[in-house]
C-alpha atoms as a PDB file:
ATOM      1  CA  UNK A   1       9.931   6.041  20.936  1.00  0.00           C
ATOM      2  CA  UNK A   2       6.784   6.074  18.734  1.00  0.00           C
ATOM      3  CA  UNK A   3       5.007   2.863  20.486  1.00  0.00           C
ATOM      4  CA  UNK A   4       1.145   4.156  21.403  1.00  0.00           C
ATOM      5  CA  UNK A   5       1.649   7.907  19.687  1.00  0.00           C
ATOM      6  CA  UNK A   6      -1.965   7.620  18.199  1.00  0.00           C
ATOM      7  CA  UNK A   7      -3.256   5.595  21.403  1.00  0.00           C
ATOM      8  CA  UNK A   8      -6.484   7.080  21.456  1.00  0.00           C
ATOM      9  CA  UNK A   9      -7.369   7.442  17.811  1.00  0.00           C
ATOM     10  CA  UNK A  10     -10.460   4.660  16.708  1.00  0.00           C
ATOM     11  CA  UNK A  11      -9.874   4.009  12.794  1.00  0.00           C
ATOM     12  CA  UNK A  12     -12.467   2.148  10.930  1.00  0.00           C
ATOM     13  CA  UNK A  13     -10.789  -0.061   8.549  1.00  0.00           C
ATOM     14  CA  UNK A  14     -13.623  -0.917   5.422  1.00  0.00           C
ATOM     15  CA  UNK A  15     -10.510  -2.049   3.392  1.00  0.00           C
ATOM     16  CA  UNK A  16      -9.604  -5.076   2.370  1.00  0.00           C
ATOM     17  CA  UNK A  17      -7.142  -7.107   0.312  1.00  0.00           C
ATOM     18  CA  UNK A  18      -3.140  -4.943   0.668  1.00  0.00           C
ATOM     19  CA  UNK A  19      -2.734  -1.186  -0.058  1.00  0.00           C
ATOM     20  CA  UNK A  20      -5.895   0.071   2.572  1.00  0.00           C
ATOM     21  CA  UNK A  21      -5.056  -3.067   5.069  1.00  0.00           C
ATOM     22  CA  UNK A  22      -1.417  -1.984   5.268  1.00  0.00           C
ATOM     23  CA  UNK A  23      -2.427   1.242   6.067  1.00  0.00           C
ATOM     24  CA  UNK A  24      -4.414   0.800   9.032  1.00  0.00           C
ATOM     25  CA  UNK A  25      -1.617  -1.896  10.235  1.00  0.00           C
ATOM     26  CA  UNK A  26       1.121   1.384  10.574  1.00  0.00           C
ATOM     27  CA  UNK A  27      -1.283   2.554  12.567  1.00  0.00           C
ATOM     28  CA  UNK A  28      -2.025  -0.035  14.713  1.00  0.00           C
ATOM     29  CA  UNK A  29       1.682  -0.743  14.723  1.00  0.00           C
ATOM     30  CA  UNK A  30       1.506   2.945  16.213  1.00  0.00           C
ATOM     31  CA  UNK A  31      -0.883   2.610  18.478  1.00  0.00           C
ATOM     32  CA  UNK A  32      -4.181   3.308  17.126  1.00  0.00           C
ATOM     33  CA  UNK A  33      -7.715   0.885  17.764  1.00  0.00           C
ATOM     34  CA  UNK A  34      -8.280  -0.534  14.590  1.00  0.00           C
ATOM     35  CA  UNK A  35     -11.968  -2.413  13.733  1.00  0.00           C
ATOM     36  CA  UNK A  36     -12.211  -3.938  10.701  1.00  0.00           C
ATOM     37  CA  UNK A  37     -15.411  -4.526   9.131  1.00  0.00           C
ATOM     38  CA  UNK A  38     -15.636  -7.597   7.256  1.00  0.00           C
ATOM     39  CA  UNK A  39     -18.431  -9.109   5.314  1.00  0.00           C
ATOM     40  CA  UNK A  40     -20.420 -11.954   6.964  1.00  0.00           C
ATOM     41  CA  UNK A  41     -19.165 -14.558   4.167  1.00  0.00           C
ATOM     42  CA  UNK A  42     -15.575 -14.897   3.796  1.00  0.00           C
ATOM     43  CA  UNK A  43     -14.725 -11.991   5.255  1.00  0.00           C
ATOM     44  CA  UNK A  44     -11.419 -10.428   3.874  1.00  0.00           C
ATOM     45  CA  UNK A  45     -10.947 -12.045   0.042  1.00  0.00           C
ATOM     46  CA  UNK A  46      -6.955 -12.515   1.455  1.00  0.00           C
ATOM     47  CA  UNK A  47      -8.423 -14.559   3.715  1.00  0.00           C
ATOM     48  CA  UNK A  48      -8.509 -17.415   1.137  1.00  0.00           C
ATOM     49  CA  UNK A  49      -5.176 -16.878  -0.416  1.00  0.00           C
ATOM     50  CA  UNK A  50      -3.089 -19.782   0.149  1.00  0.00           C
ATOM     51  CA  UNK A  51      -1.542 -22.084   1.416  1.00  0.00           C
ATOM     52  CA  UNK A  52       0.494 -21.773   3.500  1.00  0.00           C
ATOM     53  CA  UNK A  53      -2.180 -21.160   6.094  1.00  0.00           C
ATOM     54  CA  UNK A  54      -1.738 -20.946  10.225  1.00  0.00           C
ATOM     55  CA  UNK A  55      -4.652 -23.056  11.793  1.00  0.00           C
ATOM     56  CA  UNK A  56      -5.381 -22.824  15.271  1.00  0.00           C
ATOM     57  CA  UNK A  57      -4.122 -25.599  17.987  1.00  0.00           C
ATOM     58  CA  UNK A  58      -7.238 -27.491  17.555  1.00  0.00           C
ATOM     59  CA  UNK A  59      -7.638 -27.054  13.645  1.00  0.00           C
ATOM     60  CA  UNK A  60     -11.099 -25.349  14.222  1.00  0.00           C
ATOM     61  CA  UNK A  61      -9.579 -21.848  12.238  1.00  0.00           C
ATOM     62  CA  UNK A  62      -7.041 -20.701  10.246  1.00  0.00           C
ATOM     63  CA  UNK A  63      -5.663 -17.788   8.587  1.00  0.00           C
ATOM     64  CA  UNK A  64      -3.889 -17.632   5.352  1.00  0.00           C
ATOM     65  CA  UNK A  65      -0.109 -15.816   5.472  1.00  0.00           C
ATOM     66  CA  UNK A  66      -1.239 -13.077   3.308  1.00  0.00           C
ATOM     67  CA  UNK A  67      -4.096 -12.249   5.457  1.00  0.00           C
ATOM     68  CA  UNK A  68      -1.376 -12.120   8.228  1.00  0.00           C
ATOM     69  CA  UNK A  69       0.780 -10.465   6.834  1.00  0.00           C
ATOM     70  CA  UNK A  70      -1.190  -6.998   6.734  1.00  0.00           C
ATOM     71  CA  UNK A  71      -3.712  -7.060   9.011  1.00  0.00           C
ATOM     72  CA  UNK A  72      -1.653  -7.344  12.585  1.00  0.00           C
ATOM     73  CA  UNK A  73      -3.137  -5.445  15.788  1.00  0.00           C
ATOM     74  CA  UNK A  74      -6.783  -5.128  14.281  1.00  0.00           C
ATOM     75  CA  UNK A  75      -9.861  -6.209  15.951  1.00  0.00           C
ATOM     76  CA  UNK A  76     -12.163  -7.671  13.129  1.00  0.00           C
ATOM     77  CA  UNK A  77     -16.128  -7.244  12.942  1.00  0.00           C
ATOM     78  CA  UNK A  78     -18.636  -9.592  10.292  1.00  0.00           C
ATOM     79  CA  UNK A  79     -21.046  -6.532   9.006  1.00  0.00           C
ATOM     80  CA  UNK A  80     -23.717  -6.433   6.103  1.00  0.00           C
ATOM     81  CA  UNK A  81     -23.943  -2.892   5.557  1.00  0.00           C
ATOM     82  CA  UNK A  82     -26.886  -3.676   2.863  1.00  0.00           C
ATOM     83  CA  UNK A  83     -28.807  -4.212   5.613  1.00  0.00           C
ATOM     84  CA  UNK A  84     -30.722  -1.337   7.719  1.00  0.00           C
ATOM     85  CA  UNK A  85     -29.088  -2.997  11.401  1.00  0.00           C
ATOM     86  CA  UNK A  86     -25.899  -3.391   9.959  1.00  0.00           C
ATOM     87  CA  UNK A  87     -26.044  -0.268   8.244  1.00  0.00           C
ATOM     88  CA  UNK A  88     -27.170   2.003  11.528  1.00  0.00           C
ATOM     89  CA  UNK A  89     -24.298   0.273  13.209  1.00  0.00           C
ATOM     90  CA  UNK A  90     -21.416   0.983  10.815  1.00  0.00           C
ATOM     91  CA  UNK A  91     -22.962   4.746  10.543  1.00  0.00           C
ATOM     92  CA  UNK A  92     -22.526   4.607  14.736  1.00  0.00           C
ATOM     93  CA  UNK A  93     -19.054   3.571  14.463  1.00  0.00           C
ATOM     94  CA  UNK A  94     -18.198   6.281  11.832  1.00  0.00           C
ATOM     95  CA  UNK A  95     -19.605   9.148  14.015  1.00  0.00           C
ATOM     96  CA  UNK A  96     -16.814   7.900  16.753  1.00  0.00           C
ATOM     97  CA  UNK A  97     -14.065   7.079  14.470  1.00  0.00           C
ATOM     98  CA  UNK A  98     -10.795   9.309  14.358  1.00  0.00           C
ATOM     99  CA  UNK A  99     -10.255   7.773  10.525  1.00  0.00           C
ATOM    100  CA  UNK A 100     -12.426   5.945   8.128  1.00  0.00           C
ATOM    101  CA  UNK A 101     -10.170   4.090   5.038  1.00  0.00           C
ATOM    102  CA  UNK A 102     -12.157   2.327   2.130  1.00  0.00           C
ATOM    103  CA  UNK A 103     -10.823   0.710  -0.591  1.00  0.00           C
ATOM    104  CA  UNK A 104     -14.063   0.319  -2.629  1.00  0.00           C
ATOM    105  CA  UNK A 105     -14.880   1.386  -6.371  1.00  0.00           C
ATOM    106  CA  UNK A 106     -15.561   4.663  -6.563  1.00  0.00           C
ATOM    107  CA  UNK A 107     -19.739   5.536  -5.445  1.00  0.00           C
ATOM    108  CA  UNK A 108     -20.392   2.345  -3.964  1.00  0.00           C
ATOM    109  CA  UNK A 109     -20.180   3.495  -0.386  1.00  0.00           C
ATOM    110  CA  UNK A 110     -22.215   7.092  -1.575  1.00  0.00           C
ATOM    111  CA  UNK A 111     -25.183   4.321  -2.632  1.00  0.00           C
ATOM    112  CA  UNK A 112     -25.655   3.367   1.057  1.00  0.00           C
ATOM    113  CA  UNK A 113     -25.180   7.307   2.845  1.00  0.00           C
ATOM    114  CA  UNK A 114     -20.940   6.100   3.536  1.00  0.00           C
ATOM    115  CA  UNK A 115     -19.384   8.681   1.935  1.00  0.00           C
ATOM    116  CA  UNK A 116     -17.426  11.154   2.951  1.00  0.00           C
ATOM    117  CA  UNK A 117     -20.084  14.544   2.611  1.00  0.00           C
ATOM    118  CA  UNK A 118     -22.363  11.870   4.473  1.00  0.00           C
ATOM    119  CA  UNK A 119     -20.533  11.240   7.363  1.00  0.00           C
ATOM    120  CA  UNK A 120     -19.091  14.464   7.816  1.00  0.00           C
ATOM    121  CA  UNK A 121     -21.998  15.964   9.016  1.00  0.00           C
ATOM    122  CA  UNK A 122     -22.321  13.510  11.435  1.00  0.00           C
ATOM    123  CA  UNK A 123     -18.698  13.289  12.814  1.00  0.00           C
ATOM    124  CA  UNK A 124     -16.894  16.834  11.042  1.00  0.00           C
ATOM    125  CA  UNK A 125     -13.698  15.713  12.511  1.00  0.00           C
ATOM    126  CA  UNK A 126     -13.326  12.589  10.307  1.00  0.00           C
ATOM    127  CA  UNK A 127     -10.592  11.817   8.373  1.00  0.00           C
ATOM    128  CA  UNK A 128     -11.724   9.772   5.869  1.00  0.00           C
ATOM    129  CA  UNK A 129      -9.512   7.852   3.504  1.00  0.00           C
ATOM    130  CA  UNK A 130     -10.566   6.045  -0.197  1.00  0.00           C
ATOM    131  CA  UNK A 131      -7.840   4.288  -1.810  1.00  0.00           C
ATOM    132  CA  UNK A 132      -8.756   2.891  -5.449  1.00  0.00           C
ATOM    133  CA  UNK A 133      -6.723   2.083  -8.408  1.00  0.00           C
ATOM    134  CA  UNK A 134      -7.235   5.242 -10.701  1.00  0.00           C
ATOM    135  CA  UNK A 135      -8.878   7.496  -7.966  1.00  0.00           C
ATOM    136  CA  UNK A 136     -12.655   9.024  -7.519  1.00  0.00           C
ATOM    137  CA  UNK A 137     -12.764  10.949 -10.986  1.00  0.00           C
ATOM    138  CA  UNK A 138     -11.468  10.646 -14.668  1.00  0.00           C
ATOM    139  CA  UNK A 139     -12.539   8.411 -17.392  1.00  0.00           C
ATOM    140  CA  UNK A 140     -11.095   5.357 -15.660  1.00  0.00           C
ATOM    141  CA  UNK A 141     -12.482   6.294 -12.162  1.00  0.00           C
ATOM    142  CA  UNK A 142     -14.931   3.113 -11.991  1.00  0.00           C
ATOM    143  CA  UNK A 143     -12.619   0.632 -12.679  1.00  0.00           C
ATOM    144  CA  UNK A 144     -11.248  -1.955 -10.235  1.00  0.00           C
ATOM    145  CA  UNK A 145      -7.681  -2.151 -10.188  1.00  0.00           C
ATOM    146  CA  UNK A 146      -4.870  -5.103  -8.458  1.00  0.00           C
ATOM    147  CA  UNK A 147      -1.589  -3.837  -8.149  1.00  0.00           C
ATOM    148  CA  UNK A 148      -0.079  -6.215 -11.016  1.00  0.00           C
ATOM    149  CA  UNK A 149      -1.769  -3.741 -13.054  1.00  0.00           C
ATOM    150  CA  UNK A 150       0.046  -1.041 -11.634  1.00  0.00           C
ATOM    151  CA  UNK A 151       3.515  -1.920 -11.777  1.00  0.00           C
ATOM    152  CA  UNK A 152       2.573  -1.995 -16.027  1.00  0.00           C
ATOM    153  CA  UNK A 153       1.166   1.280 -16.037  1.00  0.00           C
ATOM    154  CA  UNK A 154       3.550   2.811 -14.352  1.00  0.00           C
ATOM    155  CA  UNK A 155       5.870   2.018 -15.740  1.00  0.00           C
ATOM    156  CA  UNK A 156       7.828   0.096 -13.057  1.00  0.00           C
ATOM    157  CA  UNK A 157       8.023  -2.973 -15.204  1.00  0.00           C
ATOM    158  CA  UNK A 158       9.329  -1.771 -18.860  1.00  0.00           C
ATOM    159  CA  UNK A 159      12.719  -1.304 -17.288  1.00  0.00           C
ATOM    160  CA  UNK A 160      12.572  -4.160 -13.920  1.00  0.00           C
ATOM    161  CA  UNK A 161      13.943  -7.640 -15.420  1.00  0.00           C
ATOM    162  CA  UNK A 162      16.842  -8.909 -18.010  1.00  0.00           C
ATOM    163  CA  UNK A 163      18.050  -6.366 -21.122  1.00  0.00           C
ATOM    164  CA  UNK A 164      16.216  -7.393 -24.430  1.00  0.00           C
ATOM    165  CA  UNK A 165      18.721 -10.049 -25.737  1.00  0.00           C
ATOM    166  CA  UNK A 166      19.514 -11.350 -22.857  1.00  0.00           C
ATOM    167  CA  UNK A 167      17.813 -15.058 -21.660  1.00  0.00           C
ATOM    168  CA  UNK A 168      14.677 -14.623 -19.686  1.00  0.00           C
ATOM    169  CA  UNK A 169      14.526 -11.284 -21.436  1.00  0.00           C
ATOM    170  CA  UNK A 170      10.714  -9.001 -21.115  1.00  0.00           C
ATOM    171  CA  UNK A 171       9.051  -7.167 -18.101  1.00  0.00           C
ATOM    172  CA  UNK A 172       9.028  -8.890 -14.567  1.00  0.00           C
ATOM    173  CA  UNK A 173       7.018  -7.938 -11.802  1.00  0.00           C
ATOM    174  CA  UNK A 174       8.298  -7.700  -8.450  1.00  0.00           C
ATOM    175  CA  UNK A 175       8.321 -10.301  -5.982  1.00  0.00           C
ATOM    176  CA  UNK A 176       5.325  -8.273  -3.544  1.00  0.00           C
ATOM    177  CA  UNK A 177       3.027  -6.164  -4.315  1.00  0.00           C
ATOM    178  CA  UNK A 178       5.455  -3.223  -4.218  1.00  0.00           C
ATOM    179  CA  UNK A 179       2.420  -0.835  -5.620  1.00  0.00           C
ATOM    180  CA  UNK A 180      -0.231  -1.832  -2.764  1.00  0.00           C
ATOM    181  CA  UNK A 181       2.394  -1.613   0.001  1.00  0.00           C
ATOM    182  CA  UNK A 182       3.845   1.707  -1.661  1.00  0.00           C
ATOM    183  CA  UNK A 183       0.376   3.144  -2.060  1.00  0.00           C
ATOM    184  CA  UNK A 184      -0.619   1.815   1.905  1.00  0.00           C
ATOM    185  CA  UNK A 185       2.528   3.752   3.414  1.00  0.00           C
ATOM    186  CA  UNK A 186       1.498   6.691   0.757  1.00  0.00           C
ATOM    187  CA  UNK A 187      -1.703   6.921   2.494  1.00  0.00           C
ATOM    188  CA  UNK A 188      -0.158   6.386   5.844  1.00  0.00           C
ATOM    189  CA  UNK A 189       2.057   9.491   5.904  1.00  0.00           C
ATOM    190  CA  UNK A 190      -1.594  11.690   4.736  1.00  0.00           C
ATOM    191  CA  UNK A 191      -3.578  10.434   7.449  1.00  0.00           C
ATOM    192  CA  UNK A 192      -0.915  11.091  10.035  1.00  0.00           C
ATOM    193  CA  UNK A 193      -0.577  14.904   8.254  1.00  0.00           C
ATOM    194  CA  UNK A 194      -4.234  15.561   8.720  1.00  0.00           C
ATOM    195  CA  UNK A 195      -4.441  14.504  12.105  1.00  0.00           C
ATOM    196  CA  UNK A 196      -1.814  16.888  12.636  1.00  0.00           C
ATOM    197  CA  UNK A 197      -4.088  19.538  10.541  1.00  0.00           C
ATOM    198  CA  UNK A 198      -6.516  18.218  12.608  1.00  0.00           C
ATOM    199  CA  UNK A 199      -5.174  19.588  15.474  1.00  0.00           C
ATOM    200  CA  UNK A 200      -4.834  22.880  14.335  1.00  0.00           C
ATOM    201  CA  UNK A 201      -7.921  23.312  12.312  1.00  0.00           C
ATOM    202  CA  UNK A 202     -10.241  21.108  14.201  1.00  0.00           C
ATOM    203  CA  UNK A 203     -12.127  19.596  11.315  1.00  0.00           C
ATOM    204  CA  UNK A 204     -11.112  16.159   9.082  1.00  0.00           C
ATOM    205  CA  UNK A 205     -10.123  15.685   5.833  1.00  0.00           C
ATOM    206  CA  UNK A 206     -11.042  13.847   2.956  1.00  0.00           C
ATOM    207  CA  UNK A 207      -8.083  12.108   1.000  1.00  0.00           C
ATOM    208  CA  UNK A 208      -8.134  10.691  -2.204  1.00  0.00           C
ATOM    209  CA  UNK A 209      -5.297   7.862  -2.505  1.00  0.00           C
ATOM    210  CA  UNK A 210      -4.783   6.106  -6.448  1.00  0.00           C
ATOM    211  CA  UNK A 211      -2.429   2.898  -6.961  1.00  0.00           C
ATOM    212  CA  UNK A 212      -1.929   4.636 -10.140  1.00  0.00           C
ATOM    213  CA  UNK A 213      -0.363   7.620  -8.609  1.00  0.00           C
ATOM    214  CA  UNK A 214       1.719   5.573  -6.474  1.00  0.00           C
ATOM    215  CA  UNK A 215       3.081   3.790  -8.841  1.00  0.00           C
ATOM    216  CA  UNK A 216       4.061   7.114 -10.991  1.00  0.00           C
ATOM    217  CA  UNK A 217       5.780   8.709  -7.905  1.00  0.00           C
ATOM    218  CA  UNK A 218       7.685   5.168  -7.616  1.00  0.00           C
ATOM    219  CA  UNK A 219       9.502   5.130 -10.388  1.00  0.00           C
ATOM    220  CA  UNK A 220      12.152   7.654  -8.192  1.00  0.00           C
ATOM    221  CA  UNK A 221      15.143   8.339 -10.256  1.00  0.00           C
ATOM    222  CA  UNK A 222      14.291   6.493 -13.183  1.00  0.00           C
ATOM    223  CA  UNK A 223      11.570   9.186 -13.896  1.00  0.00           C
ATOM    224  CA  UNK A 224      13.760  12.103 -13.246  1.00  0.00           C
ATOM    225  CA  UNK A 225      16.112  10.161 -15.797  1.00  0.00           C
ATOM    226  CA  UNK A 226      13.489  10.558 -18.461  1.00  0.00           C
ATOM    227  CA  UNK A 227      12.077  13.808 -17.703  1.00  0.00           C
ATOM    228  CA  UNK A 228      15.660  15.184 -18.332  1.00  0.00           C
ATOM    229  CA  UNK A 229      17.113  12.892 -20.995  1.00  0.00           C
ATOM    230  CA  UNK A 230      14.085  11.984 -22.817  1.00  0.00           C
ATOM    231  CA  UNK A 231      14.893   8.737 -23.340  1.00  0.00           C
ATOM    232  CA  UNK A 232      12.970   5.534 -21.559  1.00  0.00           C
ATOM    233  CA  UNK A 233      14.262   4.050 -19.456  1.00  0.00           C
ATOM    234  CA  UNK A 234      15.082   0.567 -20.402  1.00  0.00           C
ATOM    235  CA  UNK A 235      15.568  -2.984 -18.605  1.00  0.00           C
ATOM    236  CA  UNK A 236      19.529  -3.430 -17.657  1.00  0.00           C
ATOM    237  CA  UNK A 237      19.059  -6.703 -15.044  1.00  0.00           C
ATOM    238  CA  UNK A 238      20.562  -6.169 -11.568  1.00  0.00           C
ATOM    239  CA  UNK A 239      22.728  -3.340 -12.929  1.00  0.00           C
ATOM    240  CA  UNK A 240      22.183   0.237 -11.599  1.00  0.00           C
ATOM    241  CA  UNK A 241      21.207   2.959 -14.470  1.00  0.00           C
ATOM    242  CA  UNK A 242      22.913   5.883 -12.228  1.00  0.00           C
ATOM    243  CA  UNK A 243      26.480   4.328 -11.341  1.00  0.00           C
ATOM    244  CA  UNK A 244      28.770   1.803 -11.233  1.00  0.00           C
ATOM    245  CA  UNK A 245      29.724  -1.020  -9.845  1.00  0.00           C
ATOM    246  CA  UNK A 246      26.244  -1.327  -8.738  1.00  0.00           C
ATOM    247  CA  UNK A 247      24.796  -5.160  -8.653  1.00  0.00           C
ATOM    248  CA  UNK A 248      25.117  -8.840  -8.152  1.00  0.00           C
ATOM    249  CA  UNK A 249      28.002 -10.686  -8.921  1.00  0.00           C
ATOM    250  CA  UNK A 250      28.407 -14.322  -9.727  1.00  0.00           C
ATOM    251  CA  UNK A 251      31.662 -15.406  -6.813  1.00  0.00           C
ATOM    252  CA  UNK A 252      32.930 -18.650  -6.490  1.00  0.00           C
ATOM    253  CA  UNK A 253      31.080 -19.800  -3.446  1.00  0.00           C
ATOM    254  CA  UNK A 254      27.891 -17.730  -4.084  1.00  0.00           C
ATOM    255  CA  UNK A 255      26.440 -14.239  -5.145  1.00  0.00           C
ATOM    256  CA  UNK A 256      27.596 -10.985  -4.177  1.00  0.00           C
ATOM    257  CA  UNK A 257      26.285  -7.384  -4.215  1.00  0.00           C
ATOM    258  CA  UNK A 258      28.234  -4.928  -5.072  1.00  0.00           C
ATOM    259  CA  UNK A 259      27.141  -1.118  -4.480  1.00  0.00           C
ATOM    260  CA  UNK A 260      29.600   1.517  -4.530  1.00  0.00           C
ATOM    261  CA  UNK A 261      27.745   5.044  -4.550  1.00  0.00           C
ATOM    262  CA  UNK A 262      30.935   7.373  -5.003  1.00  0.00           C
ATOM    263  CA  UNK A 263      34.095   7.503  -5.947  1.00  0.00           C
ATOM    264  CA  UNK A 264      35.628   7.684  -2.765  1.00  0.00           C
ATOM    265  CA  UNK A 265      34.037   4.224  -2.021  1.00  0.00           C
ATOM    266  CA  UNK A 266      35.498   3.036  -5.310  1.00  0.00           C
ATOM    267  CA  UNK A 267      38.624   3.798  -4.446  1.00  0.00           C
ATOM    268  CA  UNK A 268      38.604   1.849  -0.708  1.00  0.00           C
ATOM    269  CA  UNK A 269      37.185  -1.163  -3.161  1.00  0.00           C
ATOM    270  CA  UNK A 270      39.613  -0.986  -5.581  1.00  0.00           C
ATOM    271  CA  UNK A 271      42.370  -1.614  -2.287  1.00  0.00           C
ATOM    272  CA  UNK A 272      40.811  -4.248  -1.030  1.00  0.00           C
ATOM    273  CA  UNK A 273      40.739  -5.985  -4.035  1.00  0.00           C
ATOM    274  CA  UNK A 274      44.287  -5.546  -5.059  1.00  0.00           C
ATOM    275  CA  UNK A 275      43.122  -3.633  -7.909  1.00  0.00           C
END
């Protein structure tokens, strides 16, 4: 079992809103002490997105779903970092922490001493993670980024919805924020690999998470299937672009999916169904 494998390991969670706050949930879910710094008004911006919300027995809190949703097993802290008390304490916490993950534009924390060069002189075994939408450098490296954005530019929605023709035809998002969540277990998966380099080396890391490269890597198979064909990808509904039968069908008493992967299952189907 992997309950408690990082028990012992302090993160510092300066995130906020999905990708960054999912992150540091895996590893609470895994054991890890997770403080999360929040500013003194409002705290978390997910805090406010709702309804529904879950209030407290006596109606003197509450907590929107989304908030919920990502930020289970944390311990929460209201700091002003702008200020030279709150400041001296965050810069305390840092020189303890195991891992450090930030989700703010790129510079902002480097304007207050937060950065990574910064704080690895005072803790050299740091690993310290910024997640952002286009990463720390290139010609788009200061500008914020949701993950709507992300499933356009990468492509995930030109072939996700209804074929052109078809009613309710055009690009669709997904239903969650498949590019924050993808991008949180992303970043994940490096923090656990450099606290395994940590262990050999004995020094941190720095690591430099984009949505934007997230939501390249995501497109799988469908990339592959343009790399090699050179031809887009294009919108085809709940149908599969790889094989066939491969999506939902419209039954008497419902909807059913149908996914056969081989031939061999095709065959078992085509028994069953007296076909």
């Amino acid at each position: 079992m992997l309950y408690n494998a990082l028990q012992g390991i302090k993160v510092l969670d300066l995130s906020r809103i999905l990708a960054g706050p999912w992150c540091t949930q895996n590893l609470a879910d895994l054991g890890a002490e997770v403080t999360k710094i929040e500013r003194p008004e409002g705290g978390d911006d997910t805090r406010g997105w709702g309804p529904p919300y879950l209030e407290s027995p006596d109606g003197s809190a509450r907590m929107s779903s989304y908030f919920i949703c990502c930020n289970r097993g944390k311990r929460s802290m209201t700091l002003d970092f702008s200020t030279p008390e709150g400041l001296a304490t965050l810069r305390g916490l840092a020189a303890e922490a195991d891992v450090l993950v930030e989700n703010y534009k790129a510079g902002t924390l480097a304007r207050y001493g937060l950065d990574y060069d910064t704080l690895r002189a005072l803790n050299p075994r740091l690993v310290y993670v910024s997640i952002t939408g286009f990463g720390q450098t290139g010609p788009m490296a200061d500008k914020p980024g949701y993950d709507y954005v992300f499933q356009g530019m990468g492509g995930l929605m030109s072939y996700t919805g209804q074929p052109d023709g078809m009613p309710g035809a055009g690009p669709l998002r997904t239903g969650v924020a498949v590019i924050d969540v993808t991008t949180g277990m992303y970043a994940t998966t490096a923090v656990l690999a450099a606290l395994y380099q940590r262990h050999a080396t004995g020094t941190g890391a720095y690591l430099d998470i984009a949505l934007l490269d997230a939501a390249v890597a995501l497109n799988a198979n469908q990339g592959a299937n343009y790399l090699i064909s050179g031809k887009n990808p294009e919108r085809s509904g709940n149908a599969h672009p790889n094989c066939a039968p491969y999506e939902v069908f419209r039954c008497a008493d419902g909807y059913l999916i149908l996914a056969i992967g081989h031939d061999t299952q095709f065959a078992r189907f085509s028994e069953v169904a007296g076909l």
